[in-house]
C-alpha atoms as a PDB file:
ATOM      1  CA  UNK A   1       0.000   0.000   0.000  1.00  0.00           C
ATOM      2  CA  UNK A   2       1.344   3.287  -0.805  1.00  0.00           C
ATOM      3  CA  UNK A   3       1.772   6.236   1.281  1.00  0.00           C
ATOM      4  CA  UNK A   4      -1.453   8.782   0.804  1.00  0.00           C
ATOM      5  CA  UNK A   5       0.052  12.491   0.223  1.00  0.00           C
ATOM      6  CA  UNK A   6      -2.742  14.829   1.315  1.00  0.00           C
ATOM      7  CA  UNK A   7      -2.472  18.700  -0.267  1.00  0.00           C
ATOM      8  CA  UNK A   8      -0.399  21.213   1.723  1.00  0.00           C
ATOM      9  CA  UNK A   9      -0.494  25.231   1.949  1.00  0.00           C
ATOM     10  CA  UNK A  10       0.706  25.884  -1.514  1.00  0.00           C
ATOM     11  CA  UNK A  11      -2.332  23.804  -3.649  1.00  0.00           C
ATOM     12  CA  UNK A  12      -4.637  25.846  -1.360  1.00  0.00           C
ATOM     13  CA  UNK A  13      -4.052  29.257  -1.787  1.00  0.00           C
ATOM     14  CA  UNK A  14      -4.117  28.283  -5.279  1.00  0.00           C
ATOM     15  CA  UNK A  15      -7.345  27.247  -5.371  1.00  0.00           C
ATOM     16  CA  UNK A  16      -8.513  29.937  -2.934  1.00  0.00           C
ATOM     17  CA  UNK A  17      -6.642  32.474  -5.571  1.00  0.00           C
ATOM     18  CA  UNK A  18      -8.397  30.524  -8.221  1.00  0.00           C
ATOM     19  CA  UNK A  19     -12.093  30.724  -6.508  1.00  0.00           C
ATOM     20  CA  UNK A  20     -11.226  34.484  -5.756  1.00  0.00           C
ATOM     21  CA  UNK A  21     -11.273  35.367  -9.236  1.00  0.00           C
ATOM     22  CA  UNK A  22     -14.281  32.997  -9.917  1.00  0.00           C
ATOM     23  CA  UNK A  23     -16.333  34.852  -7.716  1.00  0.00           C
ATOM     24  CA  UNK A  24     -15.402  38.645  -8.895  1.00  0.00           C
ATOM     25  CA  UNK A  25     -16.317  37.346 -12.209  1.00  0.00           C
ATOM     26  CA  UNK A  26     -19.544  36.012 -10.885  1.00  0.00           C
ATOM     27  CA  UNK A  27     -19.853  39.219  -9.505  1.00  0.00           C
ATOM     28  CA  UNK A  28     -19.017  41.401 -12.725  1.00  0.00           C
ATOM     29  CA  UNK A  29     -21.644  39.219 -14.563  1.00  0.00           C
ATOM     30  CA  UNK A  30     -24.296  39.674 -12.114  1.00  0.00           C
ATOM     31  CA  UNK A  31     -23.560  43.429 -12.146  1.00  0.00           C
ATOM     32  CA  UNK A  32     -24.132  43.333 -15.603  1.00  0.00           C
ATOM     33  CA  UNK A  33     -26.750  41.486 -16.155  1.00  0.00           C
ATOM     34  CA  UNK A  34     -28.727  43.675 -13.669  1.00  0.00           C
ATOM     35  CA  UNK A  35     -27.597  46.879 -15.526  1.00  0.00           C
ATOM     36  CA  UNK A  36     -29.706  45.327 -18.608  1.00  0.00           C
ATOM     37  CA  UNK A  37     -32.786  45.983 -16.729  1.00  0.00           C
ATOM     38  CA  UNK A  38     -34.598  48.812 -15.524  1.00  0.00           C
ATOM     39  CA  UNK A  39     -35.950  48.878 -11.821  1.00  0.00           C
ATOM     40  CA  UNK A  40     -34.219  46.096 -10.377  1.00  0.00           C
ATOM     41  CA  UNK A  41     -35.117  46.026  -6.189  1.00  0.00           C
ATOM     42  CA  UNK A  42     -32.050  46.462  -4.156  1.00  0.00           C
ATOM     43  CA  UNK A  43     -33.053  43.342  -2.421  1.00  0.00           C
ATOM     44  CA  UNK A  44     -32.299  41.226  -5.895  1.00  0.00           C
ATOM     45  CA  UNK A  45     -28.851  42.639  -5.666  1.00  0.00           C
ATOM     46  CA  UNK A  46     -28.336  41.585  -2.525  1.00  0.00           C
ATOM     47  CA  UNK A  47     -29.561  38.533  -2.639  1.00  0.00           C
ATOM     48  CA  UNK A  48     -27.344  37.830  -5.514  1.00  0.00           C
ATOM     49  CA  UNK A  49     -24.476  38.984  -3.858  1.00  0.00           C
ATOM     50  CA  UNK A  50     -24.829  37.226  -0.971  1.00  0.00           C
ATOM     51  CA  UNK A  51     -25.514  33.622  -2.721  1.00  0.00           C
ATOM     52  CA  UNK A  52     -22.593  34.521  -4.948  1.00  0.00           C
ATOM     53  CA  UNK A  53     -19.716  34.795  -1.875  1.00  0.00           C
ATOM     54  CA  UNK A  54     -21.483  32.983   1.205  1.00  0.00           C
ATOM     55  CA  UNK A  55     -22.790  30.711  -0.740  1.00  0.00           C
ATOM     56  CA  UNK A  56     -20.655  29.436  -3.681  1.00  0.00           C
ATOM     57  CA  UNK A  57     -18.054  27.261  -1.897  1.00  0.00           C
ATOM     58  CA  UNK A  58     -20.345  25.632   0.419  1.00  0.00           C
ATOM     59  CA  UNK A  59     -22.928  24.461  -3.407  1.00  0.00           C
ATOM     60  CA  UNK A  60     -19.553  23.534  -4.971  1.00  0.00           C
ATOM     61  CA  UNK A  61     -18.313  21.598  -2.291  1.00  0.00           C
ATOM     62  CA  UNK A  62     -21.135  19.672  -1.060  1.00  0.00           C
ATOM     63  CA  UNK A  63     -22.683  19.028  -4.643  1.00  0.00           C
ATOM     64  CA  UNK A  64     -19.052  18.203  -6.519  1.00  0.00           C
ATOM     65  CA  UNK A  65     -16.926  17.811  -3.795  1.00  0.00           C
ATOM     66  CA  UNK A  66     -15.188  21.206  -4.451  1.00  0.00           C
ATOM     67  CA  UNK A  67     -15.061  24.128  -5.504  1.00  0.00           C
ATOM     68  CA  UNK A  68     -13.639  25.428  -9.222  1.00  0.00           C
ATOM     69  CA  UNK A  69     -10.862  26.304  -7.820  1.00  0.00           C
ATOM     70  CA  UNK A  70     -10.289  22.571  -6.298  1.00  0.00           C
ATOM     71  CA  UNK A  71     -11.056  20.957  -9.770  1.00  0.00           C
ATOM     72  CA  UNK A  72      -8.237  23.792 -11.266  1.00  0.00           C
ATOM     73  CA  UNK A  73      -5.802  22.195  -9.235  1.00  0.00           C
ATOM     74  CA  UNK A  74      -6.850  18.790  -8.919  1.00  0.00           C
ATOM     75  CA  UNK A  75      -7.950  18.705  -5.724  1.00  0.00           C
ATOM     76  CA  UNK A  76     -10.918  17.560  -4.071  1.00  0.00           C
ATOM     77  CA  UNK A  77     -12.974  17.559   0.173  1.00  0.00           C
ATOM     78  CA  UNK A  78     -14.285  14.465   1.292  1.00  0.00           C
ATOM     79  CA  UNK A  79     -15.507  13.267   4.236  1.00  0.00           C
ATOM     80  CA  UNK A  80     -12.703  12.235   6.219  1.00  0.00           C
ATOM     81  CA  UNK A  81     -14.135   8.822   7.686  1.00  0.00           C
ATOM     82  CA  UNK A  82     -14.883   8.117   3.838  1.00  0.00           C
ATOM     83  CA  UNK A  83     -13.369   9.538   1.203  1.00  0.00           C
ATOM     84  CA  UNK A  84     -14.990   8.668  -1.606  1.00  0.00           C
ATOM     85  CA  UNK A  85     -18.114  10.815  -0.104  1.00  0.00           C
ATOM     86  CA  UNK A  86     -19.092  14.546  -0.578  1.00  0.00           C
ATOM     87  CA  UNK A  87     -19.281  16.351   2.605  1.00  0.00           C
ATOM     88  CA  UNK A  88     -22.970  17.299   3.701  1.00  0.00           C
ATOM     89  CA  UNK A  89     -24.156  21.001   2.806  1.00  0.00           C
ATOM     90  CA  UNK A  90     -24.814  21.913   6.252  1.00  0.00           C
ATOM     91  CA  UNK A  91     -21.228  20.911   6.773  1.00  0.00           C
ATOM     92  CA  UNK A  92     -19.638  22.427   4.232  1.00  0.00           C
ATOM     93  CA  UNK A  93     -21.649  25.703   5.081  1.00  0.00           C
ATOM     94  CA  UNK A  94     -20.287  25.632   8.276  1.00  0.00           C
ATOM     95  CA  UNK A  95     -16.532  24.641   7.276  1.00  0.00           C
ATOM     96  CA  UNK A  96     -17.055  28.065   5.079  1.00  0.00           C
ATOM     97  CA  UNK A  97     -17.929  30.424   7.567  1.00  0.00           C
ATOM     98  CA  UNK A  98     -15.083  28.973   9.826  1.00  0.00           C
ATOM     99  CA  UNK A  99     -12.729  29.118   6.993  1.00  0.00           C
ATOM    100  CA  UNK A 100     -13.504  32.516   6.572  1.00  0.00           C
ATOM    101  CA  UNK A 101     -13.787  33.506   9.874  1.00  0.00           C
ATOM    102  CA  UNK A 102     -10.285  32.650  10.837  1.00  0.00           C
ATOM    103  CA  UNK A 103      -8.951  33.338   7.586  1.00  0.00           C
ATOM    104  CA  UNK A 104      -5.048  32.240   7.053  1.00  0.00           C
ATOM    105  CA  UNK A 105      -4.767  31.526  10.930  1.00  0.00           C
ATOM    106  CA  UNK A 106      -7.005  28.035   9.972  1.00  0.00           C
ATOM    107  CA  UNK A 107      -4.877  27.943   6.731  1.00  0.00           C
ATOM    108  CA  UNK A 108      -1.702  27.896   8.768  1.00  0.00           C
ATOM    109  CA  UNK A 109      -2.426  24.969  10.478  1.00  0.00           C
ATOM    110  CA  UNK A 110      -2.300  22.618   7.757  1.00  0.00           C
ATOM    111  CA  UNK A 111       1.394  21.829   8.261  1.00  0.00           C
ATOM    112  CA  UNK A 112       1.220  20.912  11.512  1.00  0.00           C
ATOM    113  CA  UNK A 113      -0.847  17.182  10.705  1.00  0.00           C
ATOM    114  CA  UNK A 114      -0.218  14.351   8.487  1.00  0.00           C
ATOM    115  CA  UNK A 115      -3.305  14.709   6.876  1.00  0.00           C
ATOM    116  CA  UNK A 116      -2.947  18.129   6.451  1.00  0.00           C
ATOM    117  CA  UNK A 117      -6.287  19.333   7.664  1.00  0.00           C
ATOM    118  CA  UNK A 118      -7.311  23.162   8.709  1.00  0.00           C
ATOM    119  CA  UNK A 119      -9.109  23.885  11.317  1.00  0.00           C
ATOM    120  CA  UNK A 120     -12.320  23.861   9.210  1.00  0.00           C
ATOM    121  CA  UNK A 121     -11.492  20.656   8.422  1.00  0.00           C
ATOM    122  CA  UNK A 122     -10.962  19.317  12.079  1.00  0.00           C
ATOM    123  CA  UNK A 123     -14.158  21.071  13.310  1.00  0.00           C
ATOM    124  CA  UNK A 124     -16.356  19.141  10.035  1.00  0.00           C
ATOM    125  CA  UNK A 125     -14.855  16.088   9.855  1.00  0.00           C
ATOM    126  CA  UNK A 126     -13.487  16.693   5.967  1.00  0.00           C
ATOM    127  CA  UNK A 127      -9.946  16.252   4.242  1.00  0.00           C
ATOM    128  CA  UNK A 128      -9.104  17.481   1.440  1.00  0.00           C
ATOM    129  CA  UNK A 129      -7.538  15.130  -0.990  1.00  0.00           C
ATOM    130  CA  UNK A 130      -5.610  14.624  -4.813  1.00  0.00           C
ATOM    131  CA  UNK A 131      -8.492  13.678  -7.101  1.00  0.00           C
ATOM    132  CA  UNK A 132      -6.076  11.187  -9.009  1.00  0.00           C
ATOM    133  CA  UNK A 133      -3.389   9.413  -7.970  1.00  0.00           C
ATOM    134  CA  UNK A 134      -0.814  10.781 -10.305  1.00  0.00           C
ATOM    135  CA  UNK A 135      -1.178  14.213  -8.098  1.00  0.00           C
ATOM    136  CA  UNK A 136      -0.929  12.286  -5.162  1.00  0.00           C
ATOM    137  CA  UNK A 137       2.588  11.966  -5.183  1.00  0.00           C
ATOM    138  CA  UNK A 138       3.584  15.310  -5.311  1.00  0.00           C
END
């Protein structure tokens, strides 16, 4: 059986950086697409808005098992006790707002375990994982 590698800091602010500039497009083409129209509520922007950030990891992850960003870089979260299995949406709404509620001091803590998890991760029971083996080696 061969050693699992598990992604460290540098695949993950890739695919944070990657999922950064996912979102300010999702944002730029939700800005547009309400300038098309006349009399658009406030409340429809906002709505929008919100789904788009506080909501677009959490979707991703639960329905795909990531985010773009993840699939970018070849990296997927699973449930930790099985990881062939999406994490639950409640679960992976809650590993968001920890994620971004501690920002890089959950990131940070991915070095110091052999399965690399965050914080998030510990707190949800996920792991984030290579979605082939040839990544897993590297």
């Amino acid at each position: 059986m061969t050693e699992k590698h598990y992604p460290g800091i540098p695949d993950r602010v890739k695919a944070v950086i990657c999922d950064s500039i996912v979102i300010i497009i999702f944002m730029f083409t939700a800005t547009y697409l309400f300038s098309k129209f006349d009399d658009i509520p406030d409340n429809a922007r906002i709505i929008a808005f919100v789904f788009i950030f506080g909501l677009y990891d959490p979707i991703f992850t639960s329905l795909f098992g990531g985010t773009i960003g993840h699939f970018m870089l070849g990296i997927r979260v699973k449930k930790e006790k099985n990881s062939e299995k999406n994490i639950l949406f409640p679960f992976a709404l809650i590993r968001f707002i920890v994620k971004v509620a501690l920002g890089w001091i959950s990131l940070l803590t991915v070095s110091s375990n052999e399965k690399r998890k965050a914080i998030h991760d510990h707190i949800v029971g996920s792991i984030v994982v290579y979605s082939n083996p040839e990544t897993d080696n590297k």
